[in-house]
Protein backbone atom coordinates (compact mmCIF):
# COMPACT_ATOMS: atom_id res chain seq x y z
CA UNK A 1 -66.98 -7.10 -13.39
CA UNK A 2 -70.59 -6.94 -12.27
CA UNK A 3 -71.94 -3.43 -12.16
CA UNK A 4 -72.33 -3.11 -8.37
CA UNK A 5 -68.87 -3.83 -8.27
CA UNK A 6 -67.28 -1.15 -11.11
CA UNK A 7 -69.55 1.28 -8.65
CA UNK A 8 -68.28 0.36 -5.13
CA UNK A 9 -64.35 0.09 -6.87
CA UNK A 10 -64.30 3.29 -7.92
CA UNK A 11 -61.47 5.03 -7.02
CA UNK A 12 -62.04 6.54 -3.50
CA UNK A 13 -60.97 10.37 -4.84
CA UNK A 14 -63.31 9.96 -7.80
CA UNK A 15 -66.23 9.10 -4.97
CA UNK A 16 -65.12 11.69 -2.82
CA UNK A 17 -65.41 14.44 -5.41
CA UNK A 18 -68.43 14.28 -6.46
CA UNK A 19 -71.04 12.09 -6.98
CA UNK A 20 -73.98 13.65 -6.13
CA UNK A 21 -77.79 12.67 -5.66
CA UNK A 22 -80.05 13.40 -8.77
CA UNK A 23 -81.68 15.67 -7.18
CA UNK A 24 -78.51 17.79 -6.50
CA UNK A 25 -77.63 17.72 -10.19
CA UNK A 26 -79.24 20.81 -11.69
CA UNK A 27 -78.10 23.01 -9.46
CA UNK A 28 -77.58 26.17 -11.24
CA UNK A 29 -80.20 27.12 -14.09
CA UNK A 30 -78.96 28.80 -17.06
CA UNK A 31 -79.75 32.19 -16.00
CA UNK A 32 -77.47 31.96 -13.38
CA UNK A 33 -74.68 30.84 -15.41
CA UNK A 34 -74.63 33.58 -17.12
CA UNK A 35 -74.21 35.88 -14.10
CA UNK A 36 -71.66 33.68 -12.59
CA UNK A 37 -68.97 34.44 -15.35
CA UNK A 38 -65.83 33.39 -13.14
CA UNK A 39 -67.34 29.48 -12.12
CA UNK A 40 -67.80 29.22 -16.02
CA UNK A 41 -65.51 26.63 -16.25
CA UNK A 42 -66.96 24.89 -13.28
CA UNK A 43 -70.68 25.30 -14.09
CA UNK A 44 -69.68 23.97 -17.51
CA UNK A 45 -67.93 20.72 -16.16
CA UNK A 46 -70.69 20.59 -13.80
CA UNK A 47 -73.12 20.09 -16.86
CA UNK A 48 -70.16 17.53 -18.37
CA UNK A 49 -70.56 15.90 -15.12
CA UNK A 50 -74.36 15.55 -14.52
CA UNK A 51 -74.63 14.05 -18.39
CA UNK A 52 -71.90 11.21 -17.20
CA UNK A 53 -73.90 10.61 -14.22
CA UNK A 54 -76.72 10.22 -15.12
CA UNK A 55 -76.14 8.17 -18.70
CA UNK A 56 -73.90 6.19 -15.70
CA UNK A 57 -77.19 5.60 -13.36
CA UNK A 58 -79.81 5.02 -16.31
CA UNK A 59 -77.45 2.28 -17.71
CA UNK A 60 -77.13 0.37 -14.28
CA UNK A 61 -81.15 0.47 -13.90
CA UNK A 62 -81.21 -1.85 -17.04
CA UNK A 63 -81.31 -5.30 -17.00
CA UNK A 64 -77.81 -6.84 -17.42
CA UNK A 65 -76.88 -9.43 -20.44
CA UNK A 66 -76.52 -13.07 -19.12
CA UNK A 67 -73.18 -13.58 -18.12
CA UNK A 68 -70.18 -15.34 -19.61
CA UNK A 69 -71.00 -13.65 -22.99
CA UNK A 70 -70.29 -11.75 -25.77
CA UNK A 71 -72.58 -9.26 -25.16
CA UNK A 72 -71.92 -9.38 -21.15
CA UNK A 73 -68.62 -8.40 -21.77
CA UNK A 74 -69.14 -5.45 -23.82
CA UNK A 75 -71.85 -4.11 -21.94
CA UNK A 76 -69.40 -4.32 -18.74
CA UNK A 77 -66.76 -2.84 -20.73
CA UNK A 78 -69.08 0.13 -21.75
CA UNK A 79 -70.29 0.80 -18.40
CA UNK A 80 -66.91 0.95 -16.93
CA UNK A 81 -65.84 3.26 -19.89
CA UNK A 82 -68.62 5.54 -18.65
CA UNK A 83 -67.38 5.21 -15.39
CA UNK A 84 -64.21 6.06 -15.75
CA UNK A 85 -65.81 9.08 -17.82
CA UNK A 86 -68.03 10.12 -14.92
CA UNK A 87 -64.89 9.90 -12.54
CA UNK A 88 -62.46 12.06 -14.33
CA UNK A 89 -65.24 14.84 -14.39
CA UNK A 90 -65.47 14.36 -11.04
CA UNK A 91 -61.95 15.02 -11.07
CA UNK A 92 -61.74 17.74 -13.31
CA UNK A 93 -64.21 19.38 -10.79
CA UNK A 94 -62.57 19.09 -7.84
CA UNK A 95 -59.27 20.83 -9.92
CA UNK A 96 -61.45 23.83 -10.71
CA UNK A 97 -61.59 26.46 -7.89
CA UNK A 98 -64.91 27.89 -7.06
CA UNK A 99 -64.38 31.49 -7.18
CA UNK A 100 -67.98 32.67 -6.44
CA UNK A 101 -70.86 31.81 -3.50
CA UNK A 102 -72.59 30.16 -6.21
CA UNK A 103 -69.50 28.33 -7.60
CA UNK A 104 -68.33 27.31 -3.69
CA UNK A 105 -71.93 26.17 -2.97
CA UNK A 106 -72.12 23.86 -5.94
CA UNK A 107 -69.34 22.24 -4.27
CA UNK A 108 -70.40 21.92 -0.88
CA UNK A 109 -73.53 20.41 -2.52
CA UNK A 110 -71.36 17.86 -4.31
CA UNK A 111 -69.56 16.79 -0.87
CA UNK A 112 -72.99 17.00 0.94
CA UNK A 113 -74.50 14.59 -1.24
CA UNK A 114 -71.50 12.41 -1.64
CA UNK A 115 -69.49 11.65 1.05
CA UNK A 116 -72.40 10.28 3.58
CA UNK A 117 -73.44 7.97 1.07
CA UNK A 118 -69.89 7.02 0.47
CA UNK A 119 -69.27 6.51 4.14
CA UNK A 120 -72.26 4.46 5.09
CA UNK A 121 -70.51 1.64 5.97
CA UNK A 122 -67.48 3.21 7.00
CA UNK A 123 -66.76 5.02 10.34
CA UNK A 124 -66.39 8.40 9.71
CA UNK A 125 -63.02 10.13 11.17
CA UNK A 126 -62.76 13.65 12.47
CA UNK A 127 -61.14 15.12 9.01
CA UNK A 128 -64.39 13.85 7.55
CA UNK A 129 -66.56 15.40 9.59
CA UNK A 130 -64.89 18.47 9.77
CA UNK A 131 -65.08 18.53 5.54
CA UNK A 132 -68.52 17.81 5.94
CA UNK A 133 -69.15 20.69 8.56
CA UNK A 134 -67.35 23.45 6.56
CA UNK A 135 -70.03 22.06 3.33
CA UNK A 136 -72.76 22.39 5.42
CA UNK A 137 -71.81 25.57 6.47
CA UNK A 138 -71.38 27.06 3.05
CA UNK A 139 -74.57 25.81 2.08
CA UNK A 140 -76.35 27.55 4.88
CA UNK A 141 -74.53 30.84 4.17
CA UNK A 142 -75.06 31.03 0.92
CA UNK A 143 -78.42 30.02 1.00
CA UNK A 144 -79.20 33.05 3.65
């Protein structure tokens, strides 16, 4: 399966909880880990998750093998393993509640920078604007 394609299959809960922009990625610098003590888990899955997605985008920027080979095939078969990696930290971070500002704006991020991407050629239904209305909000709380 070409790469484009492992992307755009992705499991639609995977997509929807969490990848993020690059930019988005380092959201919380270690000093405020350390004063977030209840998001632990999250901020740590968080870092889990940015190392997936980003070993995930830096091996779809390189140039493919030709197809119908040996090599083809294991490079597709390693990208989708990292994939599949990248999705069930995604997953793993949607399980883990947010329990501070910091911890609940990390995840409005995540849904900010996700789902209109994810959407672009989709219409967009009222449940998914209203998801992406309460993650703008908590943004612009907690960024007051």
């Amino acid at each position: 399966m070409p790469k484009a394609n492992a992307l755009s299959t992705t499991q639609r809960r995977c997509v929807l909880t969490g990848i993020m922009a690059a930019p988005l990625l380092a959201v919380a610098p270690a000093a405020a880990l350390a004063q977030q003590s209840d998001d632990a888990p999250l901020f740590a899955c968080h870092h889990r998750f940015q190392a997936a997605y980003s070993a995930v985008r830096a091996m779809s920027n390189q140039p493919e093998p030709a197809c119908n080979t040996p090599e083809a095939d294991a490079y597709e078969a390693r990208f989708d393993a990292m994939v599949l990696e990248e999705c069930a930290h995604l997953e793993e971070l949607a399980a883990i509640p947010a329990f501070t500002p910091q911890g609940q704006r990390l995840k409005a991020k995540i849904i900010l920078a996700l789902l209109p991407e994810h959407l672009r050629y989709s219409e967009m239904d009222g449940e998914t604007q209203l998801i992406l209305s309460l993650a703008r909000d908590l943004v612009r709380e907690n960024a007051a």
